[in-house]
N, C-alpha and C. Protein backbone atom coordinates (compact mmCIF):
# COMPACT_ATOMS: atom_id res chain seq x y z
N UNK A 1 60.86 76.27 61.60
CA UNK A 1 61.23 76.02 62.98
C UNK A 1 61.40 77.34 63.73
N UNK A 2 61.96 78.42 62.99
CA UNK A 2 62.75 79.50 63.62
C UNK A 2 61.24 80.46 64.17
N UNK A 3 60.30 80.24 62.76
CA UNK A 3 59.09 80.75 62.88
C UNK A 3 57.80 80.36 63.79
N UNK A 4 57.74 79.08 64.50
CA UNK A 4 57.16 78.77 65.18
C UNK A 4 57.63 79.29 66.78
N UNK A 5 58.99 79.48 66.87
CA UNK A 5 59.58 79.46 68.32
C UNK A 5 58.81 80.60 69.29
N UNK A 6 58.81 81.61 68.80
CA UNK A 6 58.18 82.93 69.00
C UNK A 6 56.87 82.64 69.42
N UNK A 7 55.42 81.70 68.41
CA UNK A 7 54.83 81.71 69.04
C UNK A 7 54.75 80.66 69.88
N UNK A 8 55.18 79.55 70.02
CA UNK A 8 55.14 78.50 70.60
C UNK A 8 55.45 79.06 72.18
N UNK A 9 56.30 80.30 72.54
CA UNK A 9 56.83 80.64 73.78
C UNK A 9 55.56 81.82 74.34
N UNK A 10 54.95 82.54 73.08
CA UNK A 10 53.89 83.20 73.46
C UNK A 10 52.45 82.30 74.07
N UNK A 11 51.84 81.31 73.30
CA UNK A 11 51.22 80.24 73.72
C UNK A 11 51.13 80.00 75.06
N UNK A 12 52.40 79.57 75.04
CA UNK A 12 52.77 79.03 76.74
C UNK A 12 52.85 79.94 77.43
N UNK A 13 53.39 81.06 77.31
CA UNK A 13 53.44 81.91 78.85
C UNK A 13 51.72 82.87 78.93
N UNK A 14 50.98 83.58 77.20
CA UNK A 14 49.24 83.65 77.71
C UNK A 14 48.91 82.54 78.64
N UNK A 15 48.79 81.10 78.39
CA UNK A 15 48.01 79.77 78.96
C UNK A 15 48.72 79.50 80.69
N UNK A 16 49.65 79.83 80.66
CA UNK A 16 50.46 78.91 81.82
C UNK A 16 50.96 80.15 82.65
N UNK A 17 51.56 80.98 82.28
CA UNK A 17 51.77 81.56 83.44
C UNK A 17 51.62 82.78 84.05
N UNK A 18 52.01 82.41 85.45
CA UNK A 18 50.92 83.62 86.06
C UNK A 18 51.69 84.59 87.23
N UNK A 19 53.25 84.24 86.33
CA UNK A 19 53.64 85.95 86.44
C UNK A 19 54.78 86.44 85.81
N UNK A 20 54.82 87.43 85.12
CA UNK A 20 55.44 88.15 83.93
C UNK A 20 55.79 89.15 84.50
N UNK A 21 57.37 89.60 84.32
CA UNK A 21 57.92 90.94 84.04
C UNK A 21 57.78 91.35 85.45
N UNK A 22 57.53 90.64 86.52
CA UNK A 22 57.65 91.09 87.83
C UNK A 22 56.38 91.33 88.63
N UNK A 23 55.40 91.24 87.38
CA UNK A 23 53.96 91.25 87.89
C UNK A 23 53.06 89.44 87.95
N UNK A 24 52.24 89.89 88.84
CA UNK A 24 51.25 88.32 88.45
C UNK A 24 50.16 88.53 87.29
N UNK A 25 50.18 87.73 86.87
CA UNK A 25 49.13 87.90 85.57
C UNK A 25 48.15 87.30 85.88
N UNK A 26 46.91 87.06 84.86
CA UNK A 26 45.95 86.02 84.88
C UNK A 26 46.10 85.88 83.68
N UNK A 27 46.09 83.99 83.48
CA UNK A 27 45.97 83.11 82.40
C UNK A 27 44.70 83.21 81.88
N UNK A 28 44.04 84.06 80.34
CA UNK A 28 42.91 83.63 79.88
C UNK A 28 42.54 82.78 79.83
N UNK A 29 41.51 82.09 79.35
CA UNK A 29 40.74 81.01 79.96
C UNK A 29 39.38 81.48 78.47
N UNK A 30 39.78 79.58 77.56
CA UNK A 30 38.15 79.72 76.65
C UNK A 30 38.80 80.64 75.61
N UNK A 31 37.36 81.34 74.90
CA UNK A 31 37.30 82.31 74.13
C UNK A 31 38.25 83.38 74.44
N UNK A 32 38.39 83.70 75.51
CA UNK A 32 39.62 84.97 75.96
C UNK A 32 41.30 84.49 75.63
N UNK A 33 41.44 83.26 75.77
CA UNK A 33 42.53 82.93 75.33
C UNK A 33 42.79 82.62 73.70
N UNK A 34 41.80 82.20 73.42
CA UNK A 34 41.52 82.01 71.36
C UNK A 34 41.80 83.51 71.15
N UNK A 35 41.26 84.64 71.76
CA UNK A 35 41.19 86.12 71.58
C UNK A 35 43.17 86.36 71.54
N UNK A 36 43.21 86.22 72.59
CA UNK A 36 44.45 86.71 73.15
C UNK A 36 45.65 86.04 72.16
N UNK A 37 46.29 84.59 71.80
CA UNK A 37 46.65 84.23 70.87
C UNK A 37 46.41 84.56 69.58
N UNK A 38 45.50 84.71 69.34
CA UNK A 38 44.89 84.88 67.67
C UNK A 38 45.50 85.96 67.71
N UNK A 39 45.44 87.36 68.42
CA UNK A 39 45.85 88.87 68.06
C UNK A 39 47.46 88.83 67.87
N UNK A 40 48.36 87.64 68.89
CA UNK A 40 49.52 87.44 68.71
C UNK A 40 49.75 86.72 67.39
N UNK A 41 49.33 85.58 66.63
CA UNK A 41 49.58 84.75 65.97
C UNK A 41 49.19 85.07 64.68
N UNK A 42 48.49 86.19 64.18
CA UNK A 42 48.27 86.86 62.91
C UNK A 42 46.37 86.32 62.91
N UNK A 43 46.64 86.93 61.60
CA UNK A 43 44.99 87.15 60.92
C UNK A 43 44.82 85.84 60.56
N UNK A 44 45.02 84.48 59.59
CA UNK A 44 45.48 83.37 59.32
C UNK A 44 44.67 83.01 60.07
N UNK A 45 46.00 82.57 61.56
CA UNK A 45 45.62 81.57 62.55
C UNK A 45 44.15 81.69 63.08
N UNK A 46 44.60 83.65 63.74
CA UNK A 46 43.25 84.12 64.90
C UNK A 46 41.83 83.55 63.88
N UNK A 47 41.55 83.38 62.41
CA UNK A 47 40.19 83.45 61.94
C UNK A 47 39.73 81.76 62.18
N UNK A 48 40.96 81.07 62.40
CA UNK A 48 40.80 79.64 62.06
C UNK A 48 40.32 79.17 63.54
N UNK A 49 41.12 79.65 64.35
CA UNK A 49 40.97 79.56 65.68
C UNK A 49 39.45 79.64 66.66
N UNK A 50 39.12 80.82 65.92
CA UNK A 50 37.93 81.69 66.17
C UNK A 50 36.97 81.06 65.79
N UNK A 51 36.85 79.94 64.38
CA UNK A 51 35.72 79.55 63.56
C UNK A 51 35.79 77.88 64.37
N UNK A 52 36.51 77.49 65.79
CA UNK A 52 36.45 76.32 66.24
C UNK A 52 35.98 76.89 67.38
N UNK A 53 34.30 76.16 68.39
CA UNK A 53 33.96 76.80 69.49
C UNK A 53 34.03 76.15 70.49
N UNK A 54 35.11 75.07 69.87
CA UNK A 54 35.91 74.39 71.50
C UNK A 54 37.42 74.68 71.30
N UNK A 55 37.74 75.43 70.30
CA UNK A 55 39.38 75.84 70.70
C UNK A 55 40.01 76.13 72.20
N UNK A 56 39.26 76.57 72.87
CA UNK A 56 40.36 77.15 74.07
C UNK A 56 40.50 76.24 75.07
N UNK A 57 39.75 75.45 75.31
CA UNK A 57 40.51 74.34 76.49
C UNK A 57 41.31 73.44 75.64
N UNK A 58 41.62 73.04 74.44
CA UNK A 58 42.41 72.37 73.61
C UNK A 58 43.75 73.19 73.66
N UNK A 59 43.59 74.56 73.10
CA UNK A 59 44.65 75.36 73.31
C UNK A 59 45.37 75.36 74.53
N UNK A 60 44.67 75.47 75.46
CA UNK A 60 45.04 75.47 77.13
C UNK A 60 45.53 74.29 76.83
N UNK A 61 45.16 73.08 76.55
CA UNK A 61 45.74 71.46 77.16
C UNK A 61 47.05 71.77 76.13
N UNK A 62 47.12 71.77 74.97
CA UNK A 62 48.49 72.62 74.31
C UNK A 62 49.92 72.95 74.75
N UNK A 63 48.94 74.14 75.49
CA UNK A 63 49.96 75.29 76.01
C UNK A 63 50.50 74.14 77.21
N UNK A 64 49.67 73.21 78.23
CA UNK A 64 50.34 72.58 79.20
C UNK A 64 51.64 71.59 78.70
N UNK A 65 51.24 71.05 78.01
CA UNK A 65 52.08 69.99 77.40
C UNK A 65 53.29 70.97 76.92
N UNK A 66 53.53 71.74 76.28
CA UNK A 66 54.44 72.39 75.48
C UNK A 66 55.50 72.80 76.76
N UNK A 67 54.56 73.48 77.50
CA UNK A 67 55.32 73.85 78.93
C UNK A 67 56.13 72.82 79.08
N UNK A 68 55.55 71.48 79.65
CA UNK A 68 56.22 70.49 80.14
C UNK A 68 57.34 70.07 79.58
N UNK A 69 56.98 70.04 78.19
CA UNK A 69 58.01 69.89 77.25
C UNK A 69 59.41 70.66 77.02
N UNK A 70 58.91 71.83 77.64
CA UNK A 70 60.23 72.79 77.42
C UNK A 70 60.78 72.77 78.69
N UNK A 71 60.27 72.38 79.78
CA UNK A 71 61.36 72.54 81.01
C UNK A 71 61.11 71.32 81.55
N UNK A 72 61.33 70.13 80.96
CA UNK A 72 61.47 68.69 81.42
C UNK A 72 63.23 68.96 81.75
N UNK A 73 63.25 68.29 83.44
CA UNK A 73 64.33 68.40 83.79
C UNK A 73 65.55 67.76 83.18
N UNK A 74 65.53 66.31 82.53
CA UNK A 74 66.19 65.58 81.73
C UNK A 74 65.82 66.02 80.35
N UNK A 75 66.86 65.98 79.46
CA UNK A 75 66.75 65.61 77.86
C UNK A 75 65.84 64.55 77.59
N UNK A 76 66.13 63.11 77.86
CA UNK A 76 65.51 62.20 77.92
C UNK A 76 63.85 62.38 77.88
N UNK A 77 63.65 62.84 79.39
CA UNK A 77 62.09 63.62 79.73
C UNK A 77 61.54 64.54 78.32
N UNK A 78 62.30 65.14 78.22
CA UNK A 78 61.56 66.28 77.13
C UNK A 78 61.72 65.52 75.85
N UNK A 79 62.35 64.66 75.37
CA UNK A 79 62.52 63.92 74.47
C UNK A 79 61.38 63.74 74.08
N UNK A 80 60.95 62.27 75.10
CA UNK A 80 60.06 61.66 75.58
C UNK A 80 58.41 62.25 75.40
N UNK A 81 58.18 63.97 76.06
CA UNK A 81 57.04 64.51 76.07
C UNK A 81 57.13 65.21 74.49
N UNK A 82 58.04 65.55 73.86
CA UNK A 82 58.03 66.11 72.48
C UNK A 82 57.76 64.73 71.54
N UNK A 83 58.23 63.39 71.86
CA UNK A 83 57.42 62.34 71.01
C UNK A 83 56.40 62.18 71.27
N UNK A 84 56.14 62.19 72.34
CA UNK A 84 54.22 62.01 72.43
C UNK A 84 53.51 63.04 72.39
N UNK A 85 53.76 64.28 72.13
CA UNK A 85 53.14 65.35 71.40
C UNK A 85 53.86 64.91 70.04
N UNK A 86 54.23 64.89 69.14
CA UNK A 86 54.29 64.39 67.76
C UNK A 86 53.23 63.08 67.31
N UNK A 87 53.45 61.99 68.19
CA UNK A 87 52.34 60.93 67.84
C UNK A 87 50.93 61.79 68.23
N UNK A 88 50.83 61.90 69.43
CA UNK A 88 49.48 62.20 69.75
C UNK A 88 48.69 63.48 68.80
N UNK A 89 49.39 64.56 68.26
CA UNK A 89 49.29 65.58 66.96
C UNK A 89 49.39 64.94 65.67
N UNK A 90 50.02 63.96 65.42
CA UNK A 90 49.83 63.08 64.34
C UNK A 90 50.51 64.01 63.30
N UNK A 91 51.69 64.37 63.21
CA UNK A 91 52.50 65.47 62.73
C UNK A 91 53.13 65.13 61.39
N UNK A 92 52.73 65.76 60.50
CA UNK A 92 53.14 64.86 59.12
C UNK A 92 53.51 65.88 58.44
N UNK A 93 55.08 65.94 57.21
CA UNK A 93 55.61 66.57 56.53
C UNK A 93 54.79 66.64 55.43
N UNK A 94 54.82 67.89 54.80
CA UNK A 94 54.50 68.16 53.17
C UNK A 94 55.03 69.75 53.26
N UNK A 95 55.44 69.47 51.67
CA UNK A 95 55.83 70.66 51.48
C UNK A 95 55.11 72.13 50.79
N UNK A 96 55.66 72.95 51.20
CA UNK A 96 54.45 74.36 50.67
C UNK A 96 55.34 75.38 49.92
N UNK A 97 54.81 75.64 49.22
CA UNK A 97 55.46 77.01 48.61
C UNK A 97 55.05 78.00 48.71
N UNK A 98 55.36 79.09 49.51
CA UNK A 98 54.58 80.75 49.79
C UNK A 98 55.11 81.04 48.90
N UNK A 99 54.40 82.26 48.79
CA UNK A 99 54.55 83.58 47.81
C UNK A 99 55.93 84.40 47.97
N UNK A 100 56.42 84.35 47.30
CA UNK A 100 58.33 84.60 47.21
C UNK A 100 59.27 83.98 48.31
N UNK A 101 58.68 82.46 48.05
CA UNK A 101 59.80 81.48 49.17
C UNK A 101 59.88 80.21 48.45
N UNK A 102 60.65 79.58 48.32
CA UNK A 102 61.15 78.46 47.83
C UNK A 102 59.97 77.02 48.59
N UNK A 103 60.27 76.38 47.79
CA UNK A 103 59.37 75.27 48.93
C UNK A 103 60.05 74.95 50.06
N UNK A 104 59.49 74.46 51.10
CA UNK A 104 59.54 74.14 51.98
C UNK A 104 58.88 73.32 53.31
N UNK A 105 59.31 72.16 54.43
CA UNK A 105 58.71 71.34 55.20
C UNK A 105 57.55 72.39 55.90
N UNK A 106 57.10 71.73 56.22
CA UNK A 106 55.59 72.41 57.40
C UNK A 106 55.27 70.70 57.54
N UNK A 107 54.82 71.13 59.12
CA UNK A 107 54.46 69.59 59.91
C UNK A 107 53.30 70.00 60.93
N UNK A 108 52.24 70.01 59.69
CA UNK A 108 50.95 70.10 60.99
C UNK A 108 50.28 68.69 61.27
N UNK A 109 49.68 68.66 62.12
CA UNK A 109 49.06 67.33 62.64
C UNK A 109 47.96 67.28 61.75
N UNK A 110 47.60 65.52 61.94
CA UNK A 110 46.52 64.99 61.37
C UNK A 110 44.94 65.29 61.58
N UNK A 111 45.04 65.88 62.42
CA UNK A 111 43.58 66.39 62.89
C UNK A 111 43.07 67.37 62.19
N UNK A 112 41.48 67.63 62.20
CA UNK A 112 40.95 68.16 61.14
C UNK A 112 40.97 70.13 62.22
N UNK A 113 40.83 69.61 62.66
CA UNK A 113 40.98 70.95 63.97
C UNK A 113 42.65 71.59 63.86
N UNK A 114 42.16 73.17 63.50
CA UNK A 114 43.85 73.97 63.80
C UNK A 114 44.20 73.65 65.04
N UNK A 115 43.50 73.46 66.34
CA UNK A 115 44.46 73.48 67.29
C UNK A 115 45.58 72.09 67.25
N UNK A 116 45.04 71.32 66.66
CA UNK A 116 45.59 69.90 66.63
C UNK A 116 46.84 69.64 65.34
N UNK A 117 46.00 70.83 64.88
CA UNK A 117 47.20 70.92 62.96
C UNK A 117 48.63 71.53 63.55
N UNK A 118 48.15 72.62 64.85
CA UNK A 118 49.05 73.24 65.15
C UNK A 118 50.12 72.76 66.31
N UNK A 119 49.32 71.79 67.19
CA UNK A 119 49.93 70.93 67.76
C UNK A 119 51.44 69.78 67.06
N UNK A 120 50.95 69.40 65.91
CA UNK A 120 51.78 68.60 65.57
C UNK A 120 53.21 69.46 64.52
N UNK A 121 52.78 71.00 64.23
CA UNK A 121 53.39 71.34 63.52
C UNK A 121 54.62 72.15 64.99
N UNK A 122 53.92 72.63 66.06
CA UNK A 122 54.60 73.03 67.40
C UNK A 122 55.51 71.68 67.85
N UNK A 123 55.05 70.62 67.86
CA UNK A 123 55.51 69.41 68.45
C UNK A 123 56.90 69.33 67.84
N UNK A 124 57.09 69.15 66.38
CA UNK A 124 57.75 68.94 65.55
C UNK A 124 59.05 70.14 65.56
N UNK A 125 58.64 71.08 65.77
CA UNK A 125 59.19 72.72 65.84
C UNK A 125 60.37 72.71 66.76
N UNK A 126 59.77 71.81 68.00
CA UNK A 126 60.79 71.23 69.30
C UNK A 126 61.68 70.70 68.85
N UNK A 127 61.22 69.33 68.31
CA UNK A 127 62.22 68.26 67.97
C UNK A 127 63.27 68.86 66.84
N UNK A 128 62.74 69.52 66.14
CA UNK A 128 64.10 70.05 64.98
C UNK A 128 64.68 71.22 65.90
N UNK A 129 64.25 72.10 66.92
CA UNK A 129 65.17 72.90 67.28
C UNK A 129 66.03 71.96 68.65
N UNK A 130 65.80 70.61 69.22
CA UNK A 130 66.43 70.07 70.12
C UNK A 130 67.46 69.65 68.69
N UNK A 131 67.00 68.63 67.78
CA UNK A 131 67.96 68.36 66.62
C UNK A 131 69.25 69.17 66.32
N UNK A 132 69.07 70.41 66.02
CA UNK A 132 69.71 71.42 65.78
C UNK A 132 70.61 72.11 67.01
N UNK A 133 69.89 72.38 67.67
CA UNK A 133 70.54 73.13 68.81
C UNK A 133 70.94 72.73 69.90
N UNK A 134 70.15 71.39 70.42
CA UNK A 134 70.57 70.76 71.53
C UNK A 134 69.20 71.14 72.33
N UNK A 135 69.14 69.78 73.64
CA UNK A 135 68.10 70.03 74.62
C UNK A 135 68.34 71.76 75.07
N UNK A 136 69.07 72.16 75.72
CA UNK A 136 69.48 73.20 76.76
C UNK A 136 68.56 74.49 76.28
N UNK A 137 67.88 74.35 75.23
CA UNK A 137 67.54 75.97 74.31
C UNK A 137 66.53 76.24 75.00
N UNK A 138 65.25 75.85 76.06
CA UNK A 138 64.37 75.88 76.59
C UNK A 138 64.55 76.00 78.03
N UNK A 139 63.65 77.45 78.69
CA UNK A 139 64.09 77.28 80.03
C UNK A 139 62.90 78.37 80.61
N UNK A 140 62.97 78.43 81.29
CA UNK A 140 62.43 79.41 82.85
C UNK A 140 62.85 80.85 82.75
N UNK A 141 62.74 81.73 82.77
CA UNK A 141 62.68 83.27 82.47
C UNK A 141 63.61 83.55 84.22
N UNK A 142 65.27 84.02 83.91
CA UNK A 142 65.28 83.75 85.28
C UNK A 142 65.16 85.19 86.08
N UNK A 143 64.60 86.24 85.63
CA UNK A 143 64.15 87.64 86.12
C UNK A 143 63.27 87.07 87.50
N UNK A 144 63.31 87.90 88.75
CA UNK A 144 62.86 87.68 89.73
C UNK A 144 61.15 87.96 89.16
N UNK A 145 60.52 86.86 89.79
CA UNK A 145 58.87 87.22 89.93
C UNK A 145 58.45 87.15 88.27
N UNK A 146 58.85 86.18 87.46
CA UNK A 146 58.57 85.91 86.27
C UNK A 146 59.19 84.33 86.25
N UNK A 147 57.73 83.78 85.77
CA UNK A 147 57.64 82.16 85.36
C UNK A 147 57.37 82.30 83.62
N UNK A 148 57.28 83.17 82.66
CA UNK A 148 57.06 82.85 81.55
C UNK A 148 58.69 82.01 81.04
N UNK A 149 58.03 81.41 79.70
CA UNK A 149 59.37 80.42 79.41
C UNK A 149 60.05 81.20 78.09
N UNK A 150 61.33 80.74 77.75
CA UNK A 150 61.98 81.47 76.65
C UNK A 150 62.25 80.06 75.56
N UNK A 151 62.53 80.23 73.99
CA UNK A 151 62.95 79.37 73.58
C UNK A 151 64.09 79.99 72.85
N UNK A 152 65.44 79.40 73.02
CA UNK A 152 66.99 80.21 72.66
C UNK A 152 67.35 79.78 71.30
N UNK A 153 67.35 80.69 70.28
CA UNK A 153 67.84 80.40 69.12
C UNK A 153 69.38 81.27 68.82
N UNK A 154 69.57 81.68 69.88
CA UNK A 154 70.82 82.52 69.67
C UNK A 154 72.06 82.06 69.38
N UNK A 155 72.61 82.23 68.61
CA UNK A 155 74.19 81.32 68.27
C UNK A 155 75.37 80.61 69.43
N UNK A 156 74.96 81.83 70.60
CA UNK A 156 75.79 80.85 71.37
C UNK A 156 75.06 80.44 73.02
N UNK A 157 73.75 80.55 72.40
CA UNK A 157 72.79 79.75 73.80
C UNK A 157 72.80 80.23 75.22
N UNK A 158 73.14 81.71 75.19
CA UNK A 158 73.08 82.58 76.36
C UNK A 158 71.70 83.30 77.03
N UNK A 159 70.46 82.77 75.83
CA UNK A 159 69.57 83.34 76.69
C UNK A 159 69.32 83.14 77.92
N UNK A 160 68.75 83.82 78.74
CA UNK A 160 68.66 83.31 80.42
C UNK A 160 66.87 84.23 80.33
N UNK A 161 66.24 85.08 79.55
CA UNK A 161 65.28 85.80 80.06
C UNK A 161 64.19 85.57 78.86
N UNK A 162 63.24 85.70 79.38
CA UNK A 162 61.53 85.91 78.35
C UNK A 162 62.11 87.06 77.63
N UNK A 163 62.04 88.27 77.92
CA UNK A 163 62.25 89.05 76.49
C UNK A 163 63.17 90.30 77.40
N UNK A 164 63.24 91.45 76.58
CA UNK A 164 63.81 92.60 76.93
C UNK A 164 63.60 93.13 77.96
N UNK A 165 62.05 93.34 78.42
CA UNK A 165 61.64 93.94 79.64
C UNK A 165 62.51 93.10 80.85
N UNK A 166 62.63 92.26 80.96
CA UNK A 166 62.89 91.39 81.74
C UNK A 166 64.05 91.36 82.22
N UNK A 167 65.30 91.54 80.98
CA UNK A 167 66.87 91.66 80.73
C UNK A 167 67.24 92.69 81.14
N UNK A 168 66.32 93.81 81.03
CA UNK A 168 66.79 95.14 81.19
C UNK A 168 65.98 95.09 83.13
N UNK A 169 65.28 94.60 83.49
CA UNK A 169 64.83 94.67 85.24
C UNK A 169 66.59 93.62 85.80
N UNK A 170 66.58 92.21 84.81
CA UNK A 170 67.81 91.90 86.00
C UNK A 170 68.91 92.67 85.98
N UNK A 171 69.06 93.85 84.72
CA UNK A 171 70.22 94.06 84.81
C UNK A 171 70.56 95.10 85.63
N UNK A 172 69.26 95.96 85.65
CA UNK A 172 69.17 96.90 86.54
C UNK A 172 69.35 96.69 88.36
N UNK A 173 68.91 95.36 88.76
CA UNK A 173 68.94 95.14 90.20
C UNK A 173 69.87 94.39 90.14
N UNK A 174 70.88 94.04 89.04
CA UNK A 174 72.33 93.51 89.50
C UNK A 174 73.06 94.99 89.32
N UNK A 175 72.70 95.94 88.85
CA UNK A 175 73.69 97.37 89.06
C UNK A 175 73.47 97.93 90.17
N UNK A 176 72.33 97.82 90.74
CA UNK A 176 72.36 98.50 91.64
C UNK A 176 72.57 97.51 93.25
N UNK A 177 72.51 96.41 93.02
CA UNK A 177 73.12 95.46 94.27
C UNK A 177 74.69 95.98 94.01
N UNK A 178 75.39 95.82 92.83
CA UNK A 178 76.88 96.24 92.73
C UNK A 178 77.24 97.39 93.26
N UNK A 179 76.39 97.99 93.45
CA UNK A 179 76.73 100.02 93.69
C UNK A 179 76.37 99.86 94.96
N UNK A 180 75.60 98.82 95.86
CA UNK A 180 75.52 98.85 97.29
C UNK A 180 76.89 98.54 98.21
N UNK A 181 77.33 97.51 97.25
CA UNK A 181 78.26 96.93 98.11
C UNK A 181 79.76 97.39 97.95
């Protein structure tokens, strides 16, 4: 779960959004986005990804849903879009044993396609971190001029930002609004 969050938030903000860290971005699109994920998501994923030559509008439809999923205004809502990304990924437990790790769940989807394996194993990723943590862990990056999304695993659920760059811009234009006034 802990291991999916990271990319599940990278996913979504390459595909969906289109402005980061104070700048506007452009969302890859196709092969540029299979590119762009794969370099984030390791050697593994990027070769599996790469060897499907309709991955990227699947990925894109993905990344939309996941979005939705993470900033559905109700619990209920996101509930709701994280079960029908689980049915629709067809998300099924078995267990694996890596190389110096105990066994353990993995929940990729039924589909013969990684984007779809990865769908149901992302889908699932939600529902045990809403399980665990509560709806509230998913949100909006609240740094001015940034729409990427965050997912909060922190013990006491204070994230408010996408990453560091971001924490360190609000904190800077709340010091220096303080030093104006």
């Amino acid at each position: 779960m802990t291991r999916q969050a990271p990319l599940i938030a990278e996913l979504v903000n390459l595909a969906t959004s289109h402005r980061r860290g104070g700048a506007r971005t452009r969302c890859p699109q196709g092969e540029e986005l299979v590119a762009a994920f794969a370099a984030a998501a390791g050697e593994r994923v990027g070769m599996a990804l790469r060897a499907d030559p309709d991955a990227g509008p699947r990925l894109a439809e993905l990344a939309r849903e996941l979005r939705e999923a993470l900033l559905a205004d109700q619990a209920a809502d996101q509930a709701a879009r994280i079960n029908a990304m689980i049915r629709r990924y067809g998300a099924q437990p078995y267990l694996v044993e890596d190389v110096g790790q105990p066994f353990h769940l993995h929940f990729h989807g039924a589909g013969d396609a990684h984007v779809e394996a990865m769908g149901g194993e992302f889908a699932t990723a939600l529902a045990l971190i809403v399980d665990g943590y509560g709806p509230d862990r998913f949100g909006q990056c609240e740094a001015h001029q940034c729409d990427a999304v965050y997912i909060d695993l922190t013990r006491n659920g204070s994230r408010r930002y996408c990453g560091t760059a971001c924490t360190a811009r609000a904190k800077t234009a709340a010091y220096r609004s303080r030093r104006q006034t």
